[in-house]
PDB file of N, CA and C in Angstrom:
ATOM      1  N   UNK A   1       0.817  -1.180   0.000  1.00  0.00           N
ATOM      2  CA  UNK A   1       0.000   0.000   0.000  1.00  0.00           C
ATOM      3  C   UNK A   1       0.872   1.259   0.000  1.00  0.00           C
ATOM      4  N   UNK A   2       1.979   1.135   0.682  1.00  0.00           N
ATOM      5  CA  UNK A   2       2.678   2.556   0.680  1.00  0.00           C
ATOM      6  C   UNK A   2       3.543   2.284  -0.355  1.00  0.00           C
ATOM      7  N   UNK A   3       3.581   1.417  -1.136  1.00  0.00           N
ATOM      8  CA  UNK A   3       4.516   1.830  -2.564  1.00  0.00           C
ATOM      9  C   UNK A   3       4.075   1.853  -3.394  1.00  0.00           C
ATOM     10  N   UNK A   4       2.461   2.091  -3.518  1.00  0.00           N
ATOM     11  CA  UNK A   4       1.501   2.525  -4.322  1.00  0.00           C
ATOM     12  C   UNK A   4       1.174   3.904  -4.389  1.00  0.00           C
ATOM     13  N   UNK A   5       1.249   4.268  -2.863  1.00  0.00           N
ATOM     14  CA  UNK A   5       1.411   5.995  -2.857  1.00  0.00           C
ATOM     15  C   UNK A   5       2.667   7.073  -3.132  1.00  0.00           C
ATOM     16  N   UNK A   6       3.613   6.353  -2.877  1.00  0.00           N
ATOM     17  CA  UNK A   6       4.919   6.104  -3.017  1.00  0.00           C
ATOM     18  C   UNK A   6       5.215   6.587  -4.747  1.00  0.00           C
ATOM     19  N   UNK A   7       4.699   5.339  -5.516  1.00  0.00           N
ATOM     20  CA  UNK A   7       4.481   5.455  -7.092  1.00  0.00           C
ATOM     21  C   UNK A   7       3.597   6.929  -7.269  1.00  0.00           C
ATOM     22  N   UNK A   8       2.314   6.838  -6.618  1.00  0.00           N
ATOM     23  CA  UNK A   8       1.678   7.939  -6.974  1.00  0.00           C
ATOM     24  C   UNK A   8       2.394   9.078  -7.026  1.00  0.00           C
ATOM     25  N   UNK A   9       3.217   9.679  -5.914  1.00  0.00           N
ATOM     26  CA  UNK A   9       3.721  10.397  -5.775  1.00  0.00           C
ATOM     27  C   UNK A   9       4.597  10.751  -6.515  1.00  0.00           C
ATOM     28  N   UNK A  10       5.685  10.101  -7.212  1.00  0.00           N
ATOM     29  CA  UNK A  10       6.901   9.727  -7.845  1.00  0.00           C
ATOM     30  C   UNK A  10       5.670  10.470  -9.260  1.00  0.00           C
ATOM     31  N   UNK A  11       4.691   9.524  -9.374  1.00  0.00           N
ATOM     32  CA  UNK A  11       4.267   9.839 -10.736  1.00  0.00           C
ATOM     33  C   UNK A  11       3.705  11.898 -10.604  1.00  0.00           C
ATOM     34  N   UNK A  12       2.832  12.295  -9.659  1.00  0.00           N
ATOM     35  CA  UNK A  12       2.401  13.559  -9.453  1.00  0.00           C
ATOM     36  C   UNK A  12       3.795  14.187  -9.359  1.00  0.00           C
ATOM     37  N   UNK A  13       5.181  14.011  -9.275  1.00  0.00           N
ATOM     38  CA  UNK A  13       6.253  15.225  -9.148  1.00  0.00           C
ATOM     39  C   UNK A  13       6.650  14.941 -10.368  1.00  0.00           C
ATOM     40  N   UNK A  14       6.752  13.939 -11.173  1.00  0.00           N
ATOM     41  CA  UNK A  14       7.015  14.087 -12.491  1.00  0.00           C
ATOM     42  C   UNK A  14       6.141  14.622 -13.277  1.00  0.00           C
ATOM     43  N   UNK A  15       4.830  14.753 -13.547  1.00  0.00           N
ATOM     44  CA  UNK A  15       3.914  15.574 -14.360  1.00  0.00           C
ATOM     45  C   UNK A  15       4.617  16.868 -14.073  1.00  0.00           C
ATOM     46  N   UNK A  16       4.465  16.973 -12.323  1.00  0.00           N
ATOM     47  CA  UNK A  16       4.458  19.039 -12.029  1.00  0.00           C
ATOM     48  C   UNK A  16       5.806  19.218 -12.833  1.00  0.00           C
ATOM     49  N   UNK A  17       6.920  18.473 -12.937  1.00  0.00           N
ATOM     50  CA  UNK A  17       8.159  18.675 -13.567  1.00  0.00           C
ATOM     51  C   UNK A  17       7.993  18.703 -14.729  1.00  0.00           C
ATOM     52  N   UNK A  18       7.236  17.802 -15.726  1.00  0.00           N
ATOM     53  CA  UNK A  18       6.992  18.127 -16.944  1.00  0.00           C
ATOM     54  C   UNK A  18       6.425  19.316 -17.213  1.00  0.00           C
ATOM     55  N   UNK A  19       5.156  19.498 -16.258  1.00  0.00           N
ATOM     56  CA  UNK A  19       4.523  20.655 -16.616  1.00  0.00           C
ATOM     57  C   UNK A  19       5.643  22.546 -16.794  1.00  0.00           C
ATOM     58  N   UNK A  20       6.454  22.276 -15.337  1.00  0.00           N
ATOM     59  CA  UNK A  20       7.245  23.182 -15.391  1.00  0.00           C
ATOM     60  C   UNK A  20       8.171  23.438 -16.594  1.00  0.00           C
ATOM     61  N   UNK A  21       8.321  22.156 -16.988  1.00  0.00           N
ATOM     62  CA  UNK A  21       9.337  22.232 -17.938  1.00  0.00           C
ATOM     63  C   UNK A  21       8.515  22.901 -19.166  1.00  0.00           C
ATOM     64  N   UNK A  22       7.932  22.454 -19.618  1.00  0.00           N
ATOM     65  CA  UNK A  22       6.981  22.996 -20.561  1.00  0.00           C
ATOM     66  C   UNK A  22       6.799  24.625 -20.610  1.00  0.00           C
ATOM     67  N   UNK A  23       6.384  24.863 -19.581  1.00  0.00           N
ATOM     68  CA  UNK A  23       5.686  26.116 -19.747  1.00  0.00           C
ATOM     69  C   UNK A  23       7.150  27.242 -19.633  1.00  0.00           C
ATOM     70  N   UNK A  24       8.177  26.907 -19.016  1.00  0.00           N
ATOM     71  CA  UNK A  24       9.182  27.708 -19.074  1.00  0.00           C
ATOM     72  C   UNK A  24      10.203  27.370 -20.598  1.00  0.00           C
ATOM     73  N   UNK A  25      10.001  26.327 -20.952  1.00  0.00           N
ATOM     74  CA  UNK A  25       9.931  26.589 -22.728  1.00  0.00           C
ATOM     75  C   UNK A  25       9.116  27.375 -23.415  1.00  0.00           C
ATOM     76  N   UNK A  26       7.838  27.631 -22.940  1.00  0.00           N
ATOM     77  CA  UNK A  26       7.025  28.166 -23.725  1.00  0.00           C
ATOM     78  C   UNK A  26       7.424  29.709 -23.461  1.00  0.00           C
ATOM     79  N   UNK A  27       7.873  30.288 -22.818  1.00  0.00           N
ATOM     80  CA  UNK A  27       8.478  31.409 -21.777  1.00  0.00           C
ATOM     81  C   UNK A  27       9.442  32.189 -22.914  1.00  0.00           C
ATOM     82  N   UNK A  28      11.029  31.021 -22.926  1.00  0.00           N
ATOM     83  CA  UNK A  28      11.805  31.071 -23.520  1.00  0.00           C
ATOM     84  C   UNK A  28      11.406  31.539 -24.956  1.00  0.00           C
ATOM     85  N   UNK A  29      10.590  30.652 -25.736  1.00  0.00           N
ATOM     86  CA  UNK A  29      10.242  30.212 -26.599  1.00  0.00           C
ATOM     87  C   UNK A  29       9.768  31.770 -27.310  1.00  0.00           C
ATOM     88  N   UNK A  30       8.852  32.686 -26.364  1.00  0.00           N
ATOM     89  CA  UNK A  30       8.546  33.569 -26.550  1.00  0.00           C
ATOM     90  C   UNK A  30       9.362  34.448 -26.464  1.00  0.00           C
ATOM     91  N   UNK A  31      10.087  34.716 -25.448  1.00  0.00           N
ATOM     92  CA  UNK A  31      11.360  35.680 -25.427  1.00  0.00           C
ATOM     93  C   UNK A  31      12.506  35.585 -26.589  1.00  0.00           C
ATOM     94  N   UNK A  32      12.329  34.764 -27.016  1.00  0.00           N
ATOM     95  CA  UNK A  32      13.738  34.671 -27.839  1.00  0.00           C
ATOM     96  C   UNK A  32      12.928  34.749 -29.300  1.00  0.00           C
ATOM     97  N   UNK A  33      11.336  35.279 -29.344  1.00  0.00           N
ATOM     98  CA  UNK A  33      10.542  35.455 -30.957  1.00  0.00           C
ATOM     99  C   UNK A  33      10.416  37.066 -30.256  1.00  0.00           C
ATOM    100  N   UNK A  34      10.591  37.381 -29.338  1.00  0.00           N
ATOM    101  CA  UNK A  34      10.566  38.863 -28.801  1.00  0.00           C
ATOM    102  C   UNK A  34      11.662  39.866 -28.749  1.00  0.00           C
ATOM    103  N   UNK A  35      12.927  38.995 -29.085  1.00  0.00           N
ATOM    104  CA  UNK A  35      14.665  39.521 -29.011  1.00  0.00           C
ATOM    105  C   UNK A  35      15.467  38.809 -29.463  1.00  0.00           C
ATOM    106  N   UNK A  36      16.734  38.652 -29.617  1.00  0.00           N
ATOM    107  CA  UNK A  36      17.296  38.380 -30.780  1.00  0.00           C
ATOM    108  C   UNK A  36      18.372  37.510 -29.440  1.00  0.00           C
ATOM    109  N   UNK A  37      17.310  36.797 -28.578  1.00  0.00           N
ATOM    110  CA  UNK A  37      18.235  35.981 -27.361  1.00  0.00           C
ATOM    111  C   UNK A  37      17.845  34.581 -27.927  1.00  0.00           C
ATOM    112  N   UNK A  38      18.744  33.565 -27.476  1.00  0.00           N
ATOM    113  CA  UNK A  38      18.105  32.338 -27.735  1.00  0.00           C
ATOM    114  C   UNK A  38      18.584  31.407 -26.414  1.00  0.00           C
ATOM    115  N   UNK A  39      17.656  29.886 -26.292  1.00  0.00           N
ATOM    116  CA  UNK A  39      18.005  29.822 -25.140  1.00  0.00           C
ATOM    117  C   UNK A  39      18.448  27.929 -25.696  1.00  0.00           C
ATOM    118  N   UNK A  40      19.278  27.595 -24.858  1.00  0.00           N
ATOM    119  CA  UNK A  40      19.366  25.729 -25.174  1.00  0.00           C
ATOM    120  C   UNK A  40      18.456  25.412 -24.250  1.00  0.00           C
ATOM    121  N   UNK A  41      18.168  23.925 -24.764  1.00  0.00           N
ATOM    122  CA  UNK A  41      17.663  23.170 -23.786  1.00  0.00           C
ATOM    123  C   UNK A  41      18.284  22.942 -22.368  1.00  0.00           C
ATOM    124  N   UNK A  42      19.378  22.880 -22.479  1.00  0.00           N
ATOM    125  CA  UNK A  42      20.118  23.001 -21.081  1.00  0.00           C
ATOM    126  C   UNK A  42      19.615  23.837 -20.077  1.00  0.00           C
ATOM    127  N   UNK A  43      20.039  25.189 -20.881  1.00  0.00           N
ATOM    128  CA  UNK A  43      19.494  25.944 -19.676  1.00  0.00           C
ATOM    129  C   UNK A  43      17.505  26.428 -19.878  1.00  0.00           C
ATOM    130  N   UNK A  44      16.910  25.721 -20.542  1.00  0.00           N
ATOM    131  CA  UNK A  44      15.554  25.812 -19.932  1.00  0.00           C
ATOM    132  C   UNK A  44      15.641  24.766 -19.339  1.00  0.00           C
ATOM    133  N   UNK A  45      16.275  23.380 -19.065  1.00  0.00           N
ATOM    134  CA  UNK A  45      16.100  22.391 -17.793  1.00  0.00           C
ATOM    135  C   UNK A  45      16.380  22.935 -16.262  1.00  0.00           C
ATOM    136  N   UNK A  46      17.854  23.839 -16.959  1.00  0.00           N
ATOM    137  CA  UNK A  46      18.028  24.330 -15.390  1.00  0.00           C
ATOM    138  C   UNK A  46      17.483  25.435 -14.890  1.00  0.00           C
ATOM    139  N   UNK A  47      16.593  26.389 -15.489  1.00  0.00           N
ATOM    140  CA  UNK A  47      16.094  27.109 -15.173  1.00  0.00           C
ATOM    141  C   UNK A  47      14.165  26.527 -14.369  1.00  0.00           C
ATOM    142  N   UNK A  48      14.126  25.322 -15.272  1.00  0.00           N
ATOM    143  CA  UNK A  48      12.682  24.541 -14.843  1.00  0.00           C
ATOM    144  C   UNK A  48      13.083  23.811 -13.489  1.00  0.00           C
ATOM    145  N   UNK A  49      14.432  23.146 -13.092  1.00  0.00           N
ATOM    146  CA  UNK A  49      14.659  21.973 -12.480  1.00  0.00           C
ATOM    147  C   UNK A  49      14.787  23.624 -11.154  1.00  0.00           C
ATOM    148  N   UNK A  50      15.871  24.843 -11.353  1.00  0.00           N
ATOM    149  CA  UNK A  50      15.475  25.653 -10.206  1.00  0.00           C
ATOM    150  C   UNK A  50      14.353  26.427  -9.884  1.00  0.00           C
ATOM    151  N   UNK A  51      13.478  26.321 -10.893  1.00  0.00           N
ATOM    152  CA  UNK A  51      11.941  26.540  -9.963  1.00  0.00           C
ATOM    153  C   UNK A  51      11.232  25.822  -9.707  1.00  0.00           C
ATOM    154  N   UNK A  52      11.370  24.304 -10.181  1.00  0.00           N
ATOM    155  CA  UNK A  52      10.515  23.578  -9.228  1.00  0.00           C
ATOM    156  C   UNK A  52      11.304  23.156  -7.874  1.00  0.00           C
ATOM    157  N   UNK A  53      12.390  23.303  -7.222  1.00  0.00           N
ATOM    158  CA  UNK A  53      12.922  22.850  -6.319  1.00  0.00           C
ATOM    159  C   UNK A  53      13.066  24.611  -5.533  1.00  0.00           C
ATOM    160  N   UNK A  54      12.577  25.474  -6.110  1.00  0.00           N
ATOM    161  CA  UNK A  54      12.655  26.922  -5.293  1.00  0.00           C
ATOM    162  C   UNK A  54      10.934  27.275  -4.369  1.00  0.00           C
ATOM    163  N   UNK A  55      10.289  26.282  -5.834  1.00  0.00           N
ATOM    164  CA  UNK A  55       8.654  26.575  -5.644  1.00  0.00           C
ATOM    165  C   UNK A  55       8.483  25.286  -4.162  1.00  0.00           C
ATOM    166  N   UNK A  56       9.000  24.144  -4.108  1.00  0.00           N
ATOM    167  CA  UNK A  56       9.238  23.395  -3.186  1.00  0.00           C
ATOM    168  C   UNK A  56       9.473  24.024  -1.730  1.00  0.00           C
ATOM    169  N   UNK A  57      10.546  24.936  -1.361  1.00  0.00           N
ATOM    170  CA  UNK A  57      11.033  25.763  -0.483  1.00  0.00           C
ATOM    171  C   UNK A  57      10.228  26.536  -0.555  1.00  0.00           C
ATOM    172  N   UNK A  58       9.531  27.196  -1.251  1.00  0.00           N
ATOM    173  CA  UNK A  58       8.533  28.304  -1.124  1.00  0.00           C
ATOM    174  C   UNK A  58       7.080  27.220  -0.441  1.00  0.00           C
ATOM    175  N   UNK A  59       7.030  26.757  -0.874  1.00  0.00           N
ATOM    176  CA  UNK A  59       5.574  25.846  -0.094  1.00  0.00           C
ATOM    177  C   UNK A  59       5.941  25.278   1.524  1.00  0.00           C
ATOM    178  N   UNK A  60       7.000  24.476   1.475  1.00  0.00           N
ATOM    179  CA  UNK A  60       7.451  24.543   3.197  1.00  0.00           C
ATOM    180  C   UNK A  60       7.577  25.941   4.130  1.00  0.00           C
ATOM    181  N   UNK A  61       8.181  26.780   3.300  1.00  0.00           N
ATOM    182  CA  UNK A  61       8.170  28.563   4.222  1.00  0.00           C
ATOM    183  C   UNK A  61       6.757  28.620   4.754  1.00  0.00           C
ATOM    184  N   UNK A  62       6.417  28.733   3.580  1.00  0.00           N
ATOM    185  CA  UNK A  62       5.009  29.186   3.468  1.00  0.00           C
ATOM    186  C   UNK A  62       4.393  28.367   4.989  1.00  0.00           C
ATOM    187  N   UNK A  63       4.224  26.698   4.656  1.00  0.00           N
ATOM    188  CA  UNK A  63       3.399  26.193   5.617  1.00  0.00           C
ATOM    189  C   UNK A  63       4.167  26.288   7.229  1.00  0.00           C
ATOM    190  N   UNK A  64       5.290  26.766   7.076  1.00  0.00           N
ATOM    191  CA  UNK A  64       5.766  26.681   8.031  1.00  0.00           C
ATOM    192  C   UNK A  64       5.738  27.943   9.114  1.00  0.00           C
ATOM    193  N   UNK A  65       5.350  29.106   8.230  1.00  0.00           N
ATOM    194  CA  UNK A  65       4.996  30.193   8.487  1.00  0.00           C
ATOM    195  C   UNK A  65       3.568  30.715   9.228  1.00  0.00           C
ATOM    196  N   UNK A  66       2.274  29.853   8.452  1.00  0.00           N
ATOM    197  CA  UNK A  66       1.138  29.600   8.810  1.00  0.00           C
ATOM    198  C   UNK A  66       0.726  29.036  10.088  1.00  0.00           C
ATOM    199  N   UNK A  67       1.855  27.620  10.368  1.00  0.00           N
ATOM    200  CA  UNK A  67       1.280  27.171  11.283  1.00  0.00           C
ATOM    201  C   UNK A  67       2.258  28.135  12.549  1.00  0.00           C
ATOM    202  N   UNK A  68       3.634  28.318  12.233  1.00  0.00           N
ATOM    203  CA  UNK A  68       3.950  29.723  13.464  1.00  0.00           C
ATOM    204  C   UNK A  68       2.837  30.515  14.001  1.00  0.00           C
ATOM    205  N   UNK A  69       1.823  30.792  13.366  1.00  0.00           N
ATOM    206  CA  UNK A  69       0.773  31.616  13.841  1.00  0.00           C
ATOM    207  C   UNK A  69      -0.632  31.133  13.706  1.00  0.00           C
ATOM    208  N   UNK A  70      -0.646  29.863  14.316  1.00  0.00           N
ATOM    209  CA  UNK A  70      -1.255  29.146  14.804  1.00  0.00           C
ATOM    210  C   UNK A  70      -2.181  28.971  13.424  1.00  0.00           C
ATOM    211  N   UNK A  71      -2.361  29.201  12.262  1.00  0.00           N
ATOM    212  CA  UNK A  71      -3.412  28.505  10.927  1.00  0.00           C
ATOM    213  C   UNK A  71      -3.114  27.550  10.521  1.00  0.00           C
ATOM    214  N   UNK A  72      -3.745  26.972   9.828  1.00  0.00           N
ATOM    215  CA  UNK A  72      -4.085  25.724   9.266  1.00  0.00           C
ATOM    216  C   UNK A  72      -3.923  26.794   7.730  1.00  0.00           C
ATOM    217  N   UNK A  73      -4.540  27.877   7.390  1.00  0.00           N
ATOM    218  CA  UNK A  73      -4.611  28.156   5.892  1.00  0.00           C
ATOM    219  C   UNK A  73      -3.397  29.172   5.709  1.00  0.00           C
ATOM    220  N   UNK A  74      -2.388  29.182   5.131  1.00  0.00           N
ATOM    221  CA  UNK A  74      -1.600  30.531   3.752  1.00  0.00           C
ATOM    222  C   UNK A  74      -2.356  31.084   3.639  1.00  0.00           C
ATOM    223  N   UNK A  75      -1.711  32.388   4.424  1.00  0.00           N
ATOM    224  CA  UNK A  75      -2.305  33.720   4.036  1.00  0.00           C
ATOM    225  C   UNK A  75      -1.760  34.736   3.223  1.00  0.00           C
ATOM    226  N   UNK A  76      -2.256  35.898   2.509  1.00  0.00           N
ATOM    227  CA  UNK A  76      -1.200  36.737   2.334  1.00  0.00           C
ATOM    228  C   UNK A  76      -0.254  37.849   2.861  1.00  0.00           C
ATOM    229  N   UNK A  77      -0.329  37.500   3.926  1.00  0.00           N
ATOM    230  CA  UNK A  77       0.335  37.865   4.974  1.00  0.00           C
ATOM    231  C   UNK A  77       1.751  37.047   4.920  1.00  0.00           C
ATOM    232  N   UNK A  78       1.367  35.744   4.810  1.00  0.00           N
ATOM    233  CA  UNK A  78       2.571  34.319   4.704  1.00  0.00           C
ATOM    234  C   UNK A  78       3.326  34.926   3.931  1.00  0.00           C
ATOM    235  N   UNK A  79       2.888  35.138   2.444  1.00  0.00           N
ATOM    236  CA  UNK A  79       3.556  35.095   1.106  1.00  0.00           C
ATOM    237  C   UNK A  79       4.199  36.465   1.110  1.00  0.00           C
ATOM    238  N   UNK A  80       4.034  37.505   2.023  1.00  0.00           N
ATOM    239  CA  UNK A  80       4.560  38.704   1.935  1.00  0.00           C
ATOM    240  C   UNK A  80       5.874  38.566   3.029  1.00  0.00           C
ATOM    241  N   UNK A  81       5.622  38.046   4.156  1.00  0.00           N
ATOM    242  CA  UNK A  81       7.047  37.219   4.702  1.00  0.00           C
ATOM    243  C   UNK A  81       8.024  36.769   3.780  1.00  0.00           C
ATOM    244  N   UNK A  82       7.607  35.944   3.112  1.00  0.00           N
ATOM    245  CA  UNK A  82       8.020  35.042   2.224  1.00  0.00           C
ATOM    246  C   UNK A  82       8.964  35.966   1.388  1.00  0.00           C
ATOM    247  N   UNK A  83       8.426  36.649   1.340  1.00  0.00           N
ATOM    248  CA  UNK A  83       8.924  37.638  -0.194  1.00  0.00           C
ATOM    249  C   UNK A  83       9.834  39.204   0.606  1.00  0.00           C
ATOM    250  N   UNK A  84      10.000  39.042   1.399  1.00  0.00           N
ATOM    251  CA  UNK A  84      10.704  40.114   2.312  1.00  0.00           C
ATOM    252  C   UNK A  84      12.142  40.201   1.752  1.00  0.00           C
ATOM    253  N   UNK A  85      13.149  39.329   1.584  1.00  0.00           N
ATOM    254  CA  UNK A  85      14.022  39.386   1.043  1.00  0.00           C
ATOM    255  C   UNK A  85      14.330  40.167  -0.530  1.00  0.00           C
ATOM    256  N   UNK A  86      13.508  39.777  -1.169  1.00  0.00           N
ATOM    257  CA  UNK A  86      13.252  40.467  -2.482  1.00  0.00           C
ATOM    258  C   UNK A  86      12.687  41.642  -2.449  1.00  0.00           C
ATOM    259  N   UNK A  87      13.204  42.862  -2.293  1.00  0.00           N
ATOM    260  CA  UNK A  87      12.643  44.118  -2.160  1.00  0.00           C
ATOM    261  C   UNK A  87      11.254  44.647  -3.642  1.00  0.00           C
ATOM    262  N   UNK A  88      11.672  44.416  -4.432  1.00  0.00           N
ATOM    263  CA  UNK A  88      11.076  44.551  -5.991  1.00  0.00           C
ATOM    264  C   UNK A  88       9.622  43.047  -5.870  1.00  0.00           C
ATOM    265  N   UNK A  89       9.876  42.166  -5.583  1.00  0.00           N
ATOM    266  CA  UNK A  89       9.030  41.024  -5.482  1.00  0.00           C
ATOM    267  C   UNK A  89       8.242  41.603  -4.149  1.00  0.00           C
ATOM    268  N   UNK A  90       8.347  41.656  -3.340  1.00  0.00           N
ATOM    269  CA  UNK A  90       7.578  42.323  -2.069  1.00  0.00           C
ATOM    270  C   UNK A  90       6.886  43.437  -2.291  1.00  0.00           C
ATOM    271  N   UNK A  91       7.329  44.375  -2.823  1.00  0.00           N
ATOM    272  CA  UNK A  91       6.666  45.382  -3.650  1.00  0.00           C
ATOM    273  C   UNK A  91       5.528  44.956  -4.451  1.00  0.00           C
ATOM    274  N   UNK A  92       6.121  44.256  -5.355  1.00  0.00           N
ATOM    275  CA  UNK A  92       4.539  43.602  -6.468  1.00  0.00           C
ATOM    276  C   UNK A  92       3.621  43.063  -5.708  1.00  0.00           C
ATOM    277  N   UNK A  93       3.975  42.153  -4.634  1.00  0.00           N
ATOM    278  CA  UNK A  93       3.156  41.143  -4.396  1.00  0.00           C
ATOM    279  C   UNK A  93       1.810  41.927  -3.116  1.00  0.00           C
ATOM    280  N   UNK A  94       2.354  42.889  -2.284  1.00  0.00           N
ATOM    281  CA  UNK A  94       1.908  44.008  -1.757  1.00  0.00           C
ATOM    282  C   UNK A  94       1.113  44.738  -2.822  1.00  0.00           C
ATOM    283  N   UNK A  95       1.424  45.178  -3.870  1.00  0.00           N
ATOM    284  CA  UNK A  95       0.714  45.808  -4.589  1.00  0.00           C
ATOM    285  C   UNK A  95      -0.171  45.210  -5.495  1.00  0.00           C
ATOM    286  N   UNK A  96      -0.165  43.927  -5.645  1.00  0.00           N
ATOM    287  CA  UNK A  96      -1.061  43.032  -6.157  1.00  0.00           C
ATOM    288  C   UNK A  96      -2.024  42.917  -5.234  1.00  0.00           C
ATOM    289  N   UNK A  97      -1.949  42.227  -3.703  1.00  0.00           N
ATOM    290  CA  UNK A  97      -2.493  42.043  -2.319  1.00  0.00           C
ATOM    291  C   UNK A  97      -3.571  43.632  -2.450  1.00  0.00           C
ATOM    292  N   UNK A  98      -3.348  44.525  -2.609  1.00  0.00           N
ATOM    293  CA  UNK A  98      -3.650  45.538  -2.275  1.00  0.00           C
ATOM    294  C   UNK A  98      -4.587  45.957  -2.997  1.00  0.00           C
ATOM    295  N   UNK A  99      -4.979  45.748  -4.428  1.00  0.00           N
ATOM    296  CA  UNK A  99      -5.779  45.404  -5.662  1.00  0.00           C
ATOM    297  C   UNK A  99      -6.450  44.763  -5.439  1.00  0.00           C
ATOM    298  N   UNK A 100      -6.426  43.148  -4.657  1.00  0.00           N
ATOM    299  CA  UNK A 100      -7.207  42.754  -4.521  1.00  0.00           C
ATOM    300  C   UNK A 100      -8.479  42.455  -3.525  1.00  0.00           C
ATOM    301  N   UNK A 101      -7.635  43.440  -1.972  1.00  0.00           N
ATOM    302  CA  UNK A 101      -8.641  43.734  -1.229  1.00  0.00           C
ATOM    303  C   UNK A 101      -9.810  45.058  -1.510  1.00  0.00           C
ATOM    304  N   UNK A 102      -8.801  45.970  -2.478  1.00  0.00           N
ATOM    305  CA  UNK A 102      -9.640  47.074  -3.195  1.00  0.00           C
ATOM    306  C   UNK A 102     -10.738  46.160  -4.019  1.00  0.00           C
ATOM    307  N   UNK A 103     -10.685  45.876  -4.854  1.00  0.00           N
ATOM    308  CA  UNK A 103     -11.847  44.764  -5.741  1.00  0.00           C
ATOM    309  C   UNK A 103     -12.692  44.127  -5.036  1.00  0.00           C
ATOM    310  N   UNK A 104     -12.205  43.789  -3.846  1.00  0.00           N
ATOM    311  CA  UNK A 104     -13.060  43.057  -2.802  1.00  0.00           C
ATOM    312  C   UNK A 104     -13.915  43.995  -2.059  1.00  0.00           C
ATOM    313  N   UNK A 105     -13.513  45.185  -1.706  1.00  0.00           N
ATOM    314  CA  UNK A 105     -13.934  46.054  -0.911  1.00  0.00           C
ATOM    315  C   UNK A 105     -14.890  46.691  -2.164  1.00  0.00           C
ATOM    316  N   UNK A 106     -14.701  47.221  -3.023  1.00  0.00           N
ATOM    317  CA  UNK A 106     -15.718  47.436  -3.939  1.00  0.00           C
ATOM    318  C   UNK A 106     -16.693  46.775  -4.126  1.00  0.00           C
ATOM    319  N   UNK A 107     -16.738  45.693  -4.530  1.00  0.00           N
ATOM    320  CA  UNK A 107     -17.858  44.393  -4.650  1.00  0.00           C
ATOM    321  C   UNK A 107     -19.074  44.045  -3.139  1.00  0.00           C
ATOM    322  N   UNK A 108     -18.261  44.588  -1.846  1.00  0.00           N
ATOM    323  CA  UNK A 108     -18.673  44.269  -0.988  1.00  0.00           C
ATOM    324  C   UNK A 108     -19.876  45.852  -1.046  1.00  0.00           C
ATOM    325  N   UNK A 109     -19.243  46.670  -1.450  1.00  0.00           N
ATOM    326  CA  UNK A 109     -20.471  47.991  -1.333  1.00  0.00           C
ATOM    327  C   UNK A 109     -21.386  48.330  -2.122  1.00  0.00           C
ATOM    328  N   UNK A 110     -20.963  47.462  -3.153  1.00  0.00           N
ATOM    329  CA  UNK A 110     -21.804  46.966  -4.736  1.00  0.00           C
ATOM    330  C   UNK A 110     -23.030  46.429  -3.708  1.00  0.00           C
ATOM    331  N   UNK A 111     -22.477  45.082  -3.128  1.00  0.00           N
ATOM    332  CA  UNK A 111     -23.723  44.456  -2.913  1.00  0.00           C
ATOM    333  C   UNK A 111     -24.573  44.872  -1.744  1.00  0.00           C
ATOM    334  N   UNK A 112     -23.900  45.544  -1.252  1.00  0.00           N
ATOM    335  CA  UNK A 112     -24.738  46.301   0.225  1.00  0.00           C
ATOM    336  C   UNK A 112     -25.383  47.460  -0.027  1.00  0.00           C
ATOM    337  N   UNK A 113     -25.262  48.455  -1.102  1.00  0.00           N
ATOM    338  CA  UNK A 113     -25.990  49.218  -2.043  1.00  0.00           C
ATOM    339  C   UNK A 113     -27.412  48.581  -2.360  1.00  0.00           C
ATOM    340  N   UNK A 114     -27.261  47.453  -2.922  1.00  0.00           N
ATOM    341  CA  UNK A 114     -28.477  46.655  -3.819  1.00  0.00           C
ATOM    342  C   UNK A 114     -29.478  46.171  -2.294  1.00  0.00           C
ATOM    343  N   UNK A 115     -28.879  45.401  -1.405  1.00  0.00           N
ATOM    344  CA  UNK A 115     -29.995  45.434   0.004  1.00  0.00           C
ATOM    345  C   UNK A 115     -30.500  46.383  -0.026  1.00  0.00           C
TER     346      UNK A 115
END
């Protein structure tokens, strides 16, 4: 039974790896029909193989962060921890966060208008 989940597992990190791989070809793929860069396969493996093993570390922070303050759910609060190091990434992700409680807060007076 556990080398059935075992397999499962093995099989679900190889898709997300394919998938990564894929879509950061498709990335490349575009950048280099956008500029006169081109990229090998090499380095779209190593650029796929270091974000799925960065996105890995980003999901342990994350849960590890959550349950520090006693949740069960990632908040965006978590992901702005998370992103503290990166001054420019903390910025976006704050200013994304911030958009989307505005949208929320709009919608909420939308519908309290209509009562």
């Amino acid at each position: 039974m556990a080398a059935e989940s075992d397999d499962a597992q093995v099989d679900m990190d190889q898709n997300l790896k394919a998938a990564v791989h894929y879509t950061v070809g498709q990335i490349c793929t575009t950048l280099a029909e956008d500029s006169e860069l081109t990229f090998s396969k090499h380095v779209i493996a190593v650029i796929s193989e270091t974000i799925f093993k960065q996105t890995g570390t980003f999901a342990a922070d994350l849960e590890m962060f959550s349950q520090h303050a006693k949740r069960k759910m990632v908040n965006a609060d978590d992901v702005k921890l998370l992103a503290r190091r990166s001054g420019t990434l903390a910025h976006h992700i704050s200013s994304f966060h911030k958009r989307i409680q505005d949208r929320e807060d709009t919608g909420k007076k939308k519908s309290t208008k209509k009562t």
